[in-house]
C-alpha atoms as a PDB file:
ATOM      1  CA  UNK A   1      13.597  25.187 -17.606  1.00  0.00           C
ATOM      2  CA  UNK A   2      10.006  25.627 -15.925  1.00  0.00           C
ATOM      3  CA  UNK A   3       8.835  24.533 -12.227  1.00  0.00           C
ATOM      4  CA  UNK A   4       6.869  22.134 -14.427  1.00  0.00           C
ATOM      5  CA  UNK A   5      10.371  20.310 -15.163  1.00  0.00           C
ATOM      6  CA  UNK A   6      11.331  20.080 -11.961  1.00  0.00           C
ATOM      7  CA  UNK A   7      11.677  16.556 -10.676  1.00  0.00           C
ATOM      8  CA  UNK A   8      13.443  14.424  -7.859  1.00  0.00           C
ATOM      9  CA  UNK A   9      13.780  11.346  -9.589  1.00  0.00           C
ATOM     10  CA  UNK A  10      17.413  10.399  -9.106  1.00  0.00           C
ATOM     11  CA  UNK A  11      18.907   7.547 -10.536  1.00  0.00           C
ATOM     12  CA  UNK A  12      22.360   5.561  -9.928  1.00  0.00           C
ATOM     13  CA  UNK A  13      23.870   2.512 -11.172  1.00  0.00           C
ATOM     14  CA  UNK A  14      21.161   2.272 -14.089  1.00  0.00           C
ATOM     15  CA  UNK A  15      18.194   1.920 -10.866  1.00  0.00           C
ATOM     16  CA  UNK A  16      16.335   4.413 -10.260  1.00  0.00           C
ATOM     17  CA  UNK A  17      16.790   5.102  -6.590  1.00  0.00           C
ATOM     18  CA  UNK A  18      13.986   7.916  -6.029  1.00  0.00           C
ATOM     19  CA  UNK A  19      11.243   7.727  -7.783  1.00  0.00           C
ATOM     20  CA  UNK A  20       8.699  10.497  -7.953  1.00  0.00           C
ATOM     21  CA  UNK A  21       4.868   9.690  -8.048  1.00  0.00           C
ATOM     22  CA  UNK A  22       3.103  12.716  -8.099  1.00  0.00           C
ATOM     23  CA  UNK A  23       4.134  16.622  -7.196  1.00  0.00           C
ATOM     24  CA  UNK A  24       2.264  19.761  -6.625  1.00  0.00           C
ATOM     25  CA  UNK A  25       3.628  23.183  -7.211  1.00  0.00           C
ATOM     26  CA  UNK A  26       2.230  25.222  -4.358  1.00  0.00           C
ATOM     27  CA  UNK A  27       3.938  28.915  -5.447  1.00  0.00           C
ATOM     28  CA  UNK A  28       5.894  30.227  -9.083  1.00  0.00           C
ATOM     29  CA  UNK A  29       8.555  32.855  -8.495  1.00  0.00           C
ATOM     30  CA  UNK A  30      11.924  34.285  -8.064  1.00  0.00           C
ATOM     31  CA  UNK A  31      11.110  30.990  -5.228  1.00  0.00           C
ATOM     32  CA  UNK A  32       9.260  27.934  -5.866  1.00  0.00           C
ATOM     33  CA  UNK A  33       7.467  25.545  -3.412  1.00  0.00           C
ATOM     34  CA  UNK A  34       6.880  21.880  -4.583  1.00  0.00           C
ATOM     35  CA  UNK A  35       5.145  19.020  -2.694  1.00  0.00           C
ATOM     36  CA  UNK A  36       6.209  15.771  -4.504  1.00  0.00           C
ATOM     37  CA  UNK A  37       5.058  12.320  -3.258  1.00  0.00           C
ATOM     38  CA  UNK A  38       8.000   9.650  -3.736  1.00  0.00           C
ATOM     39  CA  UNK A  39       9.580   6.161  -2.837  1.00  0.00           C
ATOM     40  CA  UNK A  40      12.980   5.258  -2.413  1.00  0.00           C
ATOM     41  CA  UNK A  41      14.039   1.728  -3.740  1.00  0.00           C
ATOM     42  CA  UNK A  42      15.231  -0.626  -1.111  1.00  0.00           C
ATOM     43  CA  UNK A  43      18.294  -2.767  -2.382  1.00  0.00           C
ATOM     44  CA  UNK A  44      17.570  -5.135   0.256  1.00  0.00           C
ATOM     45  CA  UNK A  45      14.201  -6.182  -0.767  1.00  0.00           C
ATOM     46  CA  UNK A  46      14.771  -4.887  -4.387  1.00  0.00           C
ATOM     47  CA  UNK A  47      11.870  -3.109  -4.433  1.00  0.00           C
ATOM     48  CA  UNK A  48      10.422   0.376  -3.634  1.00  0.00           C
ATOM     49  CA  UNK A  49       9.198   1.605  -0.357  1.00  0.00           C
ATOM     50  CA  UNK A  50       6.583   3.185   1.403  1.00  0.00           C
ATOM     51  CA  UNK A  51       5.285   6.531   0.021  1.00  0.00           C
ATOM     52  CA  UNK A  52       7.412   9.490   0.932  1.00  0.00           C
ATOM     53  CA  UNK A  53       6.610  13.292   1.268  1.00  0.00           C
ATOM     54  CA  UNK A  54       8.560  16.594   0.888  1.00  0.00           C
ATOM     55  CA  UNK A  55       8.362  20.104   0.451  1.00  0.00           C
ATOM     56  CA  UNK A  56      10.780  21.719  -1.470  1.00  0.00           C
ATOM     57  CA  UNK A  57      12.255  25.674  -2.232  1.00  0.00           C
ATOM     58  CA  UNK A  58      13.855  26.281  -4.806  1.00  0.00           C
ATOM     59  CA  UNK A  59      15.251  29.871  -5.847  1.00  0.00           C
ATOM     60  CA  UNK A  60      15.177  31.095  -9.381  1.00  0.00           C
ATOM     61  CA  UNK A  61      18.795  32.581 -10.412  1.00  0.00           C
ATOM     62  CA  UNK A  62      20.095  33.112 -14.194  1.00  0.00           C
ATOM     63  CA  UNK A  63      17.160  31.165 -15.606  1.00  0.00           C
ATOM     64  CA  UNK A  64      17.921  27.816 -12.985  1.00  0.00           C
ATOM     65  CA  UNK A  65      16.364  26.852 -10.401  1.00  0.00           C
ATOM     66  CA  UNK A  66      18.873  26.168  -7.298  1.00  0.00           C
ATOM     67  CA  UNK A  67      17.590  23.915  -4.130  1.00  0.00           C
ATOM     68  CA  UNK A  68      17.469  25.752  -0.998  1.00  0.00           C
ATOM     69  CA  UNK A  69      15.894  24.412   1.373  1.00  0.00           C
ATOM     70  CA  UNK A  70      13.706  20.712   2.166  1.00  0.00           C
ATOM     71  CA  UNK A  71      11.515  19.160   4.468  1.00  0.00           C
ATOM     72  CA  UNK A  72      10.725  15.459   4.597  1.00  0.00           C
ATOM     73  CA  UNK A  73       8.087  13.634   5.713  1.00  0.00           C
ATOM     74  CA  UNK A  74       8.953  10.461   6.201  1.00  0.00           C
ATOM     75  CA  UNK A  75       6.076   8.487   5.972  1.00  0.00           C
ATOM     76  CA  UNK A  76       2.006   8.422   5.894  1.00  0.00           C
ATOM     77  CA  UNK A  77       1.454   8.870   9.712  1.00  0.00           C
ATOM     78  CA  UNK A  78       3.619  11.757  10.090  1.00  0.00           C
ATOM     79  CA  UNK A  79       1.701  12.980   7.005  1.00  0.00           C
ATOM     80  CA  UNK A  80      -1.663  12.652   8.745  1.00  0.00           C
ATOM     81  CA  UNK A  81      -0.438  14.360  11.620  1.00  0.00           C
ATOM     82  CA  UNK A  82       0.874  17.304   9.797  1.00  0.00           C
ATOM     83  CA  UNK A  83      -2.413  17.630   7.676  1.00  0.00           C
ATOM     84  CA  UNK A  84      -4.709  17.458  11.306  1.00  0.00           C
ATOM     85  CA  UNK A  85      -2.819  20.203  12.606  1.00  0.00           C
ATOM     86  CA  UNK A  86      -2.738  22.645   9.606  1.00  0.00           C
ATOM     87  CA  UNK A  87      -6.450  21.670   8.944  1.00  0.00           C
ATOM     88  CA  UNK A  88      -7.321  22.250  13.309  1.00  0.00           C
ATOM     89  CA  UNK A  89      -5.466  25.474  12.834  1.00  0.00           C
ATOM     90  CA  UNK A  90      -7.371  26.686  10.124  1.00  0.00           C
ATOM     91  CA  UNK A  91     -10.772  26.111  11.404  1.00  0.00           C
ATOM     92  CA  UNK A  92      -9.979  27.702  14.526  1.00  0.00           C
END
């Protein structure tokens, strides 16, 4: 298995209940950082949800990679913000 494999499509009860749309792999190593852009279906509505963020590490051990750590962003405002700051930081 590669970081290119790496996926957080989950799926349960024959739906899939995370779907991922689109991921970025922002550093290879012993640990790996992936961005992936998701939705979550919504039983209610039966039908997927707003787009979804998070950043995930995963550590490299006997040839698997292992989850460590994650940070969500739950939705395309808190995105914006996030991306404002980082980019006000940087041009200071």
């Amino acid at each position: 298995m590669t970081a290119d494999d790496l996926s957080i499509d989950f799926e349960e009860g024959g739906i899939k209940t995370t779907r991922q749309l689109d991921k970025v792999i922002l550093s290879k190593g012993a640990w790996t950082t992936i961005m992936f852009r998701y939705q979550n279906w919504d039983f209610k509505t039966e039908s997927y949800g707003e787009d979804k963020f998070t950043i995930r590490r995963y550590q490299k051990r006997n040839g698997e990679y292992v989850p460590r750590s994650k940070f969500n962003i739950t939705n395309a405002k808190q995105a914006k913000m996030i991306v404002e700051t980082l980019q006000g930081w940087i041009d200071d």
